[in-house]
PDB file of N, CA and C in Angstrom:
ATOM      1  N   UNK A   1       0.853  -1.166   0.000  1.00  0.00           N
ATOM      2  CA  UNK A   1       0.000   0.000   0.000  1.00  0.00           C
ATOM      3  C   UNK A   1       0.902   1.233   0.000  1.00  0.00           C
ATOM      4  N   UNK A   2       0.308   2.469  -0.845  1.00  0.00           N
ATOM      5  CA  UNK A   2       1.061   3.155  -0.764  1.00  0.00           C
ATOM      6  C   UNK A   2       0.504   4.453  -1.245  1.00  0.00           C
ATOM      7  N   UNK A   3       0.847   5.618  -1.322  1.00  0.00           N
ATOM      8  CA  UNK A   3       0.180   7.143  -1.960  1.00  0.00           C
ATOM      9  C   UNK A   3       0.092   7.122  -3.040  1.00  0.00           C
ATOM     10  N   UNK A   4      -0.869   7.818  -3.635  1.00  0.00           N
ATOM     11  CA  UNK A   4      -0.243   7.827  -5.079  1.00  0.00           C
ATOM     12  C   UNK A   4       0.402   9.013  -5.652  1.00  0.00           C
ATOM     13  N   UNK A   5       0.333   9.914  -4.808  1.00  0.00           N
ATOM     14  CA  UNK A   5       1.315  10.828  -5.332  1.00  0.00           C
ATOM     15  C   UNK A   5       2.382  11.406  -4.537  1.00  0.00           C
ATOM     16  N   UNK A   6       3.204  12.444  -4.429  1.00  0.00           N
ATOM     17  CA  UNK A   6       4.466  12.465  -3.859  1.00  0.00           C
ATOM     18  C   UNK A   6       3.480  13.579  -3.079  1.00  0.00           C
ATOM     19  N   UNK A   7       3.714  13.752  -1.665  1.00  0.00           N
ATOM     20  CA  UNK A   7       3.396  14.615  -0.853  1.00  0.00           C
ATOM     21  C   UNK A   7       4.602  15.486   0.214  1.00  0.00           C
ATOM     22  N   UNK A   8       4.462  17.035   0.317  1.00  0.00           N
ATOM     23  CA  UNK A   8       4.861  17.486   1.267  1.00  0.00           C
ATOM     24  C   UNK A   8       4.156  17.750   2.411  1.00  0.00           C
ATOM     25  N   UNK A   9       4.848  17.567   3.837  1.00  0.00           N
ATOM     26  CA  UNK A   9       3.850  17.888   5.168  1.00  0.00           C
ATOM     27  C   UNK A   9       4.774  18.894   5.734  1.00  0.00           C
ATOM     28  N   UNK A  10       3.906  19.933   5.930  1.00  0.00           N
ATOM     29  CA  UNK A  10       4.521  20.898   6.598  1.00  0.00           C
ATOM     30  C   UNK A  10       3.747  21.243   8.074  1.00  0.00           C
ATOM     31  N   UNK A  11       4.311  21.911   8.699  1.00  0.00           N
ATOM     32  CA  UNK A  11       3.393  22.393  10.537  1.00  0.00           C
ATOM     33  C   UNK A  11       3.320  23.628   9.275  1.00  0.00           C
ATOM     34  N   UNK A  12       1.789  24.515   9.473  1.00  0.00           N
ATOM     35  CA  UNK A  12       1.853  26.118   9.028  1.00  0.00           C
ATOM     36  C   UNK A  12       1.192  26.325   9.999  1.00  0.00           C
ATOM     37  N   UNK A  13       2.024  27.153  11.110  1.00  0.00           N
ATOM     38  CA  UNK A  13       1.131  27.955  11.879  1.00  0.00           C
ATOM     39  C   UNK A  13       0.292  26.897  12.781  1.00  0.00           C
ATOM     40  N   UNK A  14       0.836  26.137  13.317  1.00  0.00           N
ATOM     41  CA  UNK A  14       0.531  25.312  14.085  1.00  0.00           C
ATOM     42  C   UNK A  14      -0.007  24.452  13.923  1.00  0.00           C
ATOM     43  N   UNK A  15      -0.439  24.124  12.347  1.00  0.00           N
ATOM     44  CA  UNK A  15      -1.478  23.128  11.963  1.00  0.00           C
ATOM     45  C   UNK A  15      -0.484  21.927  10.905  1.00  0.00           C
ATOM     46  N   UNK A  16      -0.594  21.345  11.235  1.00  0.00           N
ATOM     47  CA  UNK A  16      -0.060  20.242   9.906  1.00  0.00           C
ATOM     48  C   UNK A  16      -0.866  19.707   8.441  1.00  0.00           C
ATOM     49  N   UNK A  17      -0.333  20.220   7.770  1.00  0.00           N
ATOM     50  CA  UNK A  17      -0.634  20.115   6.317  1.00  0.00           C
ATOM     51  C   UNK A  17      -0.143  19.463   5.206  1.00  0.00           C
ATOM     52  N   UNK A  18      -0.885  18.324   4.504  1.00  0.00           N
ATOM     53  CA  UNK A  18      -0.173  18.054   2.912  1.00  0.00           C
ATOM     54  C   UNK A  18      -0.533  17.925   2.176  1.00  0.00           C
ATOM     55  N   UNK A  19       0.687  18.345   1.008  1.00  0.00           N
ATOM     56  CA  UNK A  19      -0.081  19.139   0.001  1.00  0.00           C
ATOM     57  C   UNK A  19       1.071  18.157  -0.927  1.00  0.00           C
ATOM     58  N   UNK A  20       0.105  17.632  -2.411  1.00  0.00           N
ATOM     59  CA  UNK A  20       0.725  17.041  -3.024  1.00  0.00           C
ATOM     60  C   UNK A  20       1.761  18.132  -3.986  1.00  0.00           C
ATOM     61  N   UNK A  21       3.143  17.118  -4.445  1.00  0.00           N
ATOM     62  CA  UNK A  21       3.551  18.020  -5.075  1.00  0.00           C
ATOM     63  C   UNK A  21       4.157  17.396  -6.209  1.00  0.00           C
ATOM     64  N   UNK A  22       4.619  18.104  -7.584  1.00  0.00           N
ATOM     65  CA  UNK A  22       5.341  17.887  -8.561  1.00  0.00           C
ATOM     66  C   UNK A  22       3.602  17.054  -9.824  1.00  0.00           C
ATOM     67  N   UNK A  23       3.964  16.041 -10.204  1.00  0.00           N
ATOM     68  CA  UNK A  23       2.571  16.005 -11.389  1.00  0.00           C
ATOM     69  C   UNK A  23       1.191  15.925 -10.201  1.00  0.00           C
ATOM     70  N   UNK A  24       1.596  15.191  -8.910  1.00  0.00           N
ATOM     71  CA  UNK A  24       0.325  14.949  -8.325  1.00  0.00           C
ATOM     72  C   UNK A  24      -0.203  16.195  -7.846  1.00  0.00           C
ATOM     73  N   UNK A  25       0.203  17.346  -7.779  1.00  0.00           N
ATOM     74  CA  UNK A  25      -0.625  18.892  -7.781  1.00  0.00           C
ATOM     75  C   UNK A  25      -1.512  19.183  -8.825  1.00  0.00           C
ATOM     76  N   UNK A  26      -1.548  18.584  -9.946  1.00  0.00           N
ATOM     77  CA  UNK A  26      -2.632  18.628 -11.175  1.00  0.00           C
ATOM     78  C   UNK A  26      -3.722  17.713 -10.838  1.00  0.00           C
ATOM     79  N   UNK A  27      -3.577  16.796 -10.060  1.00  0.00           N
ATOM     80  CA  UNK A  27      -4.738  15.826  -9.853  1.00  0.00           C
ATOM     81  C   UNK A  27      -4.762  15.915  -8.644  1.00  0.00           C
ATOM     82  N   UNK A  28      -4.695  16.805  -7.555  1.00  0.00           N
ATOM     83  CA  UNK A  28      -4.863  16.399  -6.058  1.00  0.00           C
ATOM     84  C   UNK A  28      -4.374  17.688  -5.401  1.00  0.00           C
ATOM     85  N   UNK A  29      -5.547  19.195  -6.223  1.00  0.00           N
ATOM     86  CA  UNK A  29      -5.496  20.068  -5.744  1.00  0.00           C
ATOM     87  C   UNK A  29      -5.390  20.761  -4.017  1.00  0.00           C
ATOM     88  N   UNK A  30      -6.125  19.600  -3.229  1.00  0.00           N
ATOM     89  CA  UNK A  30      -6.621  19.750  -2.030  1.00  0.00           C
ATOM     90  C   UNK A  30      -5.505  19.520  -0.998  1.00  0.00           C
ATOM     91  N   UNK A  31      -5.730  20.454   0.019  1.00  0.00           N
ATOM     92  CA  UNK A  31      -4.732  20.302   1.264  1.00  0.00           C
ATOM     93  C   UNK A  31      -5.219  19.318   2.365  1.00  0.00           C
ATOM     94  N   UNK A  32      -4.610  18.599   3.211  1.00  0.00           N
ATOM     95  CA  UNK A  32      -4.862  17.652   3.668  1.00  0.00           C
ATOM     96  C   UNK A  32      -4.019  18.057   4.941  1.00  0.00           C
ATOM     97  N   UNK A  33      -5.617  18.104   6.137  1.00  0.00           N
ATOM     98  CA  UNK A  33      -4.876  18.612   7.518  1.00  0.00           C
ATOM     99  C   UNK A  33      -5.296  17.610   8.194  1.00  0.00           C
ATOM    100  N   UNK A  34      -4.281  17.396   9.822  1.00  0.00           N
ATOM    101  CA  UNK A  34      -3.956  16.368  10.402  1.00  0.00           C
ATOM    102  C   UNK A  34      -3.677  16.831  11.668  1.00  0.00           C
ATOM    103  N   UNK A  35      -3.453  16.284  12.717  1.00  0.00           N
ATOM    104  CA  UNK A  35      -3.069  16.060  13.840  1.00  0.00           C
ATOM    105  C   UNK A  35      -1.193  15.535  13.623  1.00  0.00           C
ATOM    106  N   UNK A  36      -0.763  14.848  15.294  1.00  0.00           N
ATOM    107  CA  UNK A  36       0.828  15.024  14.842  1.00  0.00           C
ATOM    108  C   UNK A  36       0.540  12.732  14.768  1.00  0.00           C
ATOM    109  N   UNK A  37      -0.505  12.569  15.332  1.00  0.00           N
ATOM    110  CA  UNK A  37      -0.648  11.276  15.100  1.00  0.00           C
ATOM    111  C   UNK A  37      -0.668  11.261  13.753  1.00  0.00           C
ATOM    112  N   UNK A  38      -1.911  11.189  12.777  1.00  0.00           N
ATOM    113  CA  UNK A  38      -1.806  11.296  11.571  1.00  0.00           C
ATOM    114  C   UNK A  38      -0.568  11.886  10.741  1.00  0.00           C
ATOM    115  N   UNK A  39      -0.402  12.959  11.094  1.00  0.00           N
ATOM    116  CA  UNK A  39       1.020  13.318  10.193  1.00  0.00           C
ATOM    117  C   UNK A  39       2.922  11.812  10.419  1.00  0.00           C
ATOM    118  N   UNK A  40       2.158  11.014  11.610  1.00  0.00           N
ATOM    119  CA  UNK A  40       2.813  10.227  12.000  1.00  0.00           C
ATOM    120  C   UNK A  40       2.681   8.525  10.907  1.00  0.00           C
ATOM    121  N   UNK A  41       0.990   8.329  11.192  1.00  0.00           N
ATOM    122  CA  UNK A  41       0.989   7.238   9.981  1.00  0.00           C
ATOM    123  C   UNK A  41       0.648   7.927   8.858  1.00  0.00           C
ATOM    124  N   UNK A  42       0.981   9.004   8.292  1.00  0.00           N
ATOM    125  CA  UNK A  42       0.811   9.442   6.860  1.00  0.00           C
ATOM    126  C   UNK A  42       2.266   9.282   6.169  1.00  0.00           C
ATOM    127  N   UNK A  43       2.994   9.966   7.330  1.00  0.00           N
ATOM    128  CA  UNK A  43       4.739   9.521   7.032  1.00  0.00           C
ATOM    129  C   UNK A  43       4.870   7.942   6.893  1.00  0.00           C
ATOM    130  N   UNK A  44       4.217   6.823   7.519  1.00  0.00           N
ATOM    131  CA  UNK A  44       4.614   5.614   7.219  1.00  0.00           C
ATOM    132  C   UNK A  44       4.050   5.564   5.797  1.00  0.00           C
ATOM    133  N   UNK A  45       2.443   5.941   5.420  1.00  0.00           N
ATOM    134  CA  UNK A  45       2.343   5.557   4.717  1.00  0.00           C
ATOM    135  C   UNK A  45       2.723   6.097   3.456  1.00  0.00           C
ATOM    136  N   UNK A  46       3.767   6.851   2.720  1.00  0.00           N
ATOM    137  CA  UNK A  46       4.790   7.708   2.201  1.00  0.00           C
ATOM    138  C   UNK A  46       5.944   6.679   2.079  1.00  0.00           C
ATOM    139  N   UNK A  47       6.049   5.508   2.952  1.00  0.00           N
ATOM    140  CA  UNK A  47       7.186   4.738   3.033  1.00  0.00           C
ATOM    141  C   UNK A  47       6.484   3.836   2.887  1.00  0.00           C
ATOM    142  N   UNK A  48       5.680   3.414   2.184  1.00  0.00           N
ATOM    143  CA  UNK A  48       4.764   2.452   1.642  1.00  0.00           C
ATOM    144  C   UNK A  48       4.572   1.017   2.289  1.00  0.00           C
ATOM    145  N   UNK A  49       4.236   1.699   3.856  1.00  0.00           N
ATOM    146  CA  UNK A  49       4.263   0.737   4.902  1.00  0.00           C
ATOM    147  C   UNK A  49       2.559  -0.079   4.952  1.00  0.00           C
ATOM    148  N   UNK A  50       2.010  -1.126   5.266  1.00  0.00           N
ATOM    149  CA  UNK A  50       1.181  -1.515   5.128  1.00  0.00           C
ATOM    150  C   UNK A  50       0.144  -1.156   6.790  1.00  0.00           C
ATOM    151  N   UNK A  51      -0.780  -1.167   6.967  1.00  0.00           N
ATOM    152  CA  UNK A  51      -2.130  -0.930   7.975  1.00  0.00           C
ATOM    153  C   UNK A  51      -0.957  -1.591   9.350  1.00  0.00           C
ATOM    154  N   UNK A  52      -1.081  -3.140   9.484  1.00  0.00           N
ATOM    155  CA  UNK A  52      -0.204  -3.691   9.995  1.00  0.00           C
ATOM    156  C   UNK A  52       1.161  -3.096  10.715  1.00  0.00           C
ATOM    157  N   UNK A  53       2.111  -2.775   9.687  1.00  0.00           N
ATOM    158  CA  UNK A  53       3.382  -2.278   9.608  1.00  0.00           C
ATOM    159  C   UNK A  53       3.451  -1.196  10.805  1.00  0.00           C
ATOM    160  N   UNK A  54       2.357  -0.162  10.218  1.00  0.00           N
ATOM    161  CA  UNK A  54       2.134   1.355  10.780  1.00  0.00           C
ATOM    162  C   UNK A  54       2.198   0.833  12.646  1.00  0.00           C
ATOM    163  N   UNK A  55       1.147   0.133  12.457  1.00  0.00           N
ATOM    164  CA  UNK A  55       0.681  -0.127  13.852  1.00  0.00           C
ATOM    165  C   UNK A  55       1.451  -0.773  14.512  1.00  0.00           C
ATOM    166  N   UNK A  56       2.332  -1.549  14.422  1.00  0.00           N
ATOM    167  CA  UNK A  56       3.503  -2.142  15.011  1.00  0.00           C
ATOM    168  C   UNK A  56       4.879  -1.238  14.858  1.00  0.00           C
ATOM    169  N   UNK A  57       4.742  -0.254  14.098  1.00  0.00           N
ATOM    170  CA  UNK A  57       6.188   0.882  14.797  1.00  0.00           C
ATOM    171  C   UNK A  57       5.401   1.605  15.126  1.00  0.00           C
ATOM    172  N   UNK A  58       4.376   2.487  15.224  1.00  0.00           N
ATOM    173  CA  UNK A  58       3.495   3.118  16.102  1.00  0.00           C
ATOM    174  C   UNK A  58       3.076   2.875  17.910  1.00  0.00           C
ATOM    175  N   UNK A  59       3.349   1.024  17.549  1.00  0.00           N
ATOM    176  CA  UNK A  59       2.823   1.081  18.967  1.00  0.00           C
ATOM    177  C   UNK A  59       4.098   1.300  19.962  1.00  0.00           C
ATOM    178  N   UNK A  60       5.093   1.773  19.438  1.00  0.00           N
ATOM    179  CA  UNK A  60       6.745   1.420  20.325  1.00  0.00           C
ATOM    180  C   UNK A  60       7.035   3.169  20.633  1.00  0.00           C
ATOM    181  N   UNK A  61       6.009   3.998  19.650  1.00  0.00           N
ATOM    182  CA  UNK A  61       5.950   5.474  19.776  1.00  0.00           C
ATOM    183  C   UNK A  61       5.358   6.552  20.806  1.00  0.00           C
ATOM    184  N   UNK A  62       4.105   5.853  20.765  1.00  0.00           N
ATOM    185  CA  UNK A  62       2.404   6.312  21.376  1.00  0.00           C
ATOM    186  C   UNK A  62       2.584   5.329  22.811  1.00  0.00           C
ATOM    187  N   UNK A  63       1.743   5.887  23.586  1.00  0.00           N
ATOM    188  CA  UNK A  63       1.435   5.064  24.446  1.00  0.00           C
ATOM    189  C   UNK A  63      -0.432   4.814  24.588  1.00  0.00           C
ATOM    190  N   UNK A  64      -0.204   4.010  23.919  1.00  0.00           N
ATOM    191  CA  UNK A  64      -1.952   4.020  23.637  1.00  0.00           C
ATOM    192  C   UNK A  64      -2.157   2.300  23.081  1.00  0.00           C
ATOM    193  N   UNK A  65      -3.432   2.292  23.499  1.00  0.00           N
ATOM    194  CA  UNK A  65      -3.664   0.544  23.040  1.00  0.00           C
ATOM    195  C   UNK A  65      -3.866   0.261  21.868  1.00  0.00           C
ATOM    196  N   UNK A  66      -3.560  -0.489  21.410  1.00  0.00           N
ATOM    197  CA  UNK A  66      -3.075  -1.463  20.130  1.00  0.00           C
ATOM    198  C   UNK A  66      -5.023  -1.438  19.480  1.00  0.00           C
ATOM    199  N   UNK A  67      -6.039  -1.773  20.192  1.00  0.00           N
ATOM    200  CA  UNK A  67      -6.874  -1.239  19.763  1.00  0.00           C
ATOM    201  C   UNK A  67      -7.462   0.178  19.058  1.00  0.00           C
ATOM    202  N   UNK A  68      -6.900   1.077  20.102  1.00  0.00           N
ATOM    203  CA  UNK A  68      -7.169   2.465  19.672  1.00  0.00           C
ATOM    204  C   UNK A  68      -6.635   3.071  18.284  1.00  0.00           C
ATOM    205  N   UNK A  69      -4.947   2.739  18.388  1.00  0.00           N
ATOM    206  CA  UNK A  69      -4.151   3.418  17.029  1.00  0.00           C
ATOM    207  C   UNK A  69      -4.781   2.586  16.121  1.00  0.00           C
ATOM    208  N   UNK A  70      -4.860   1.146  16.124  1.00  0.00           N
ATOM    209  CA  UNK A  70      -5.604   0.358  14.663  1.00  0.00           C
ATOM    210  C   UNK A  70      -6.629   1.269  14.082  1.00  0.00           C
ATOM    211  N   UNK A  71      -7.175   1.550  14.975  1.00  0.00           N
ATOM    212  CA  UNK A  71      -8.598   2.555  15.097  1.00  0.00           C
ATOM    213  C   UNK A  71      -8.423   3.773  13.935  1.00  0.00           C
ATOM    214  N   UNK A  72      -7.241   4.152  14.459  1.00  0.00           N
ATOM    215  CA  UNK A  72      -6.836   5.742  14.140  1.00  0.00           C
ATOM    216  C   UNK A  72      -6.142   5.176  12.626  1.00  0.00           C
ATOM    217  N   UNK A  73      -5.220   4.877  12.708  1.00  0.00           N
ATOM    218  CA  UNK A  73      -5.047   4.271  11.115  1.00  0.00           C
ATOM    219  C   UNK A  73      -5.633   3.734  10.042  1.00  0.00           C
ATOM    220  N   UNK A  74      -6.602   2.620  10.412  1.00  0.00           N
ATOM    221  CA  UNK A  74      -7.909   2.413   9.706  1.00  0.00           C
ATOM    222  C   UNK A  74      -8.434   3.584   9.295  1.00  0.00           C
ATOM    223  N   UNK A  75      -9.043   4.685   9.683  1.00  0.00           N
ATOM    224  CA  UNK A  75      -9.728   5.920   9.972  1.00  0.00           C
ATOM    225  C   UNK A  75      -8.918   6.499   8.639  1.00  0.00           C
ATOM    226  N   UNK A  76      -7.308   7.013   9.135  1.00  0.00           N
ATOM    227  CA  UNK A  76      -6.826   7.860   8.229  1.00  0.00           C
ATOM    228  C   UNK A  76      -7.091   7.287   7.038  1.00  0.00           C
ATOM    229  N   UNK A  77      -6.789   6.127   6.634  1.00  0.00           N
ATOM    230  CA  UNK A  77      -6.339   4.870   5.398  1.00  0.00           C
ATOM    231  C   UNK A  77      -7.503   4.958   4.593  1.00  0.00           C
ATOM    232  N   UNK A  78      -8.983   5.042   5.546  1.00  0.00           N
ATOM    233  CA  UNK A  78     -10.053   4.968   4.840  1.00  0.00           C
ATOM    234  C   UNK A  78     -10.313   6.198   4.360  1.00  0.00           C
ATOM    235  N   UNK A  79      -9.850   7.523   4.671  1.00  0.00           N
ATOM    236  CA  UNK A  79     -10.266   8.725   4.202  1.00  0.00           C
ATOM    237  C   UNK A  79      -9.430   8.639   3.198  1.00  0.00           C
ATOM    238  N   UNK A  80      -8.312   8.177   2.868  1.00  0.00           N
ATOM    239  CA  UNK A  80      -7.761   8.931   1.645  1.00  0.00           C
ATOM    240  C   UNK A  80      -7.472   7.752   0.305  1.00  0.00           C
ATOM    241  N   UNK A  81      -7.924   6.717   1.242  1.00  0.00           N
ATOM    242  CA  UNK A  81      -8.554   5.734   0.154  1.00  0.00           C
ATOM    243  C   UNK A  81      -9.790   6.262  -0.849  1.00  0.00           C
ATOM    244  N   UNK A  82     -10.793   6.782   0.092  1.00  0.00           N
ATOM    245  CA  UNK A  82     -11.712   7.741  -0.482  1.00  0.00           C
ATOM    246  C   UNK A  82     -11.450   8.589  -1.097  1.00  0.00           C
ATOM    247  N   UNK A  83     -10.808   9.009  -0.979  1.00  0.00           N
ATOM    248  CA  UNK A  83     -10.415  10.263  -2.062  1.00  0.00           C
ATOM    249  C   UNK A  83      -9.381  10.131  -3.118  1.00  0.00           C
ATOM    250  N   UNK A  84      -9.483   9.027  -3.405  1.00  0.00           N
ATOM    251  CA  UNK A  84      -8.558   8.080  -4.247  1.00  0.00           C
ATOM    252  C   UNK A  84      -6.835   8.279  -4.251  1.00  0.00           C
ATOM    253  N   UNK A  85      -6.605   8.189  -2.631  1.00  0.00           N
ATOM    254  CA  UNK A  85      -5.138   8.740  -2.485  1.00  0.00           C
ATOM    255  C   UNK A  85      -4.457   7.400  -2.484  1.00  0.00           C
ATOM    256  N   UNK A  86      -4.514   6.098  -2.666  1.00  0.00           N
ATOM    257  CA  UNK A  86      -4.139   5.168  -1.843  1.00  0.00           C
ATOM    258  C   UNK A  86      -3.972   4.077  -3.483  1.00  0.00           C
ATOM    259  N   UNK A  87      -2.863   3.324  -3.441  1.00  0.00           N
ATOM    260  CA  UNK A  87      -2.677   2.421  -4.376  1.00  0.00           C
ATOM    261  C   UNK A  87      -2.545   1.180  -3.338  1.00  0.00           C
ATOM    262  N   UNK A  88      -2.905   0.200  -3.972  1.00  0.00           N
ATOM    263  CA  UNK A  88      -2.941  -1.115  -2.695  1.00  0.00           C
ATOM    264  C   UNK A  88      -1.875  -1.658  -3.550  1.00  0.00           C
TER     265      UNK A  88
END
């Protein structure tokens, strides 16, 4: 699994943001804001880490239950699956 286009994440002003860049800015006008969790499995998934993957170097990061982050990754994975960000 993996993005389909090349993304930058930046903090602006306290908020975390990404914004595709180079051809995927012609097809994936939209900015994409996050928390520092999400900006956390968005970076895995950039390294074309799988649901799984995320959640097992995540859980050595967070201190939170193995239920919850699945939770939170599922969540992100499914939004930008939706928005056709996601190559399996």
């Amino acid at each position: 699994m993996k993005l389909k286009y090349e993304f930058a994440v930046r903090d602006v002003c306290g908020s975390i943001a990404a914004l595709a860049i180079g051809e995927g800015a012609k097809y994936y006008p939209n900015v994409i804001s996050m928390n520092e969790t999400g900006k956390d499995i968005f970076t895995c998934l950039q390294q074309g880490m799988d649901e799984d993957a995320i959640v097992k170097k995540m859980l050595t990061e967070y201190e939170v239950s193995e239920e919850q982050l699945r939770s939170e990754v599922k969540a992100l994975v499914e939004k930008l699956r939706a928005e056709g960000l996601i190559i399996d």
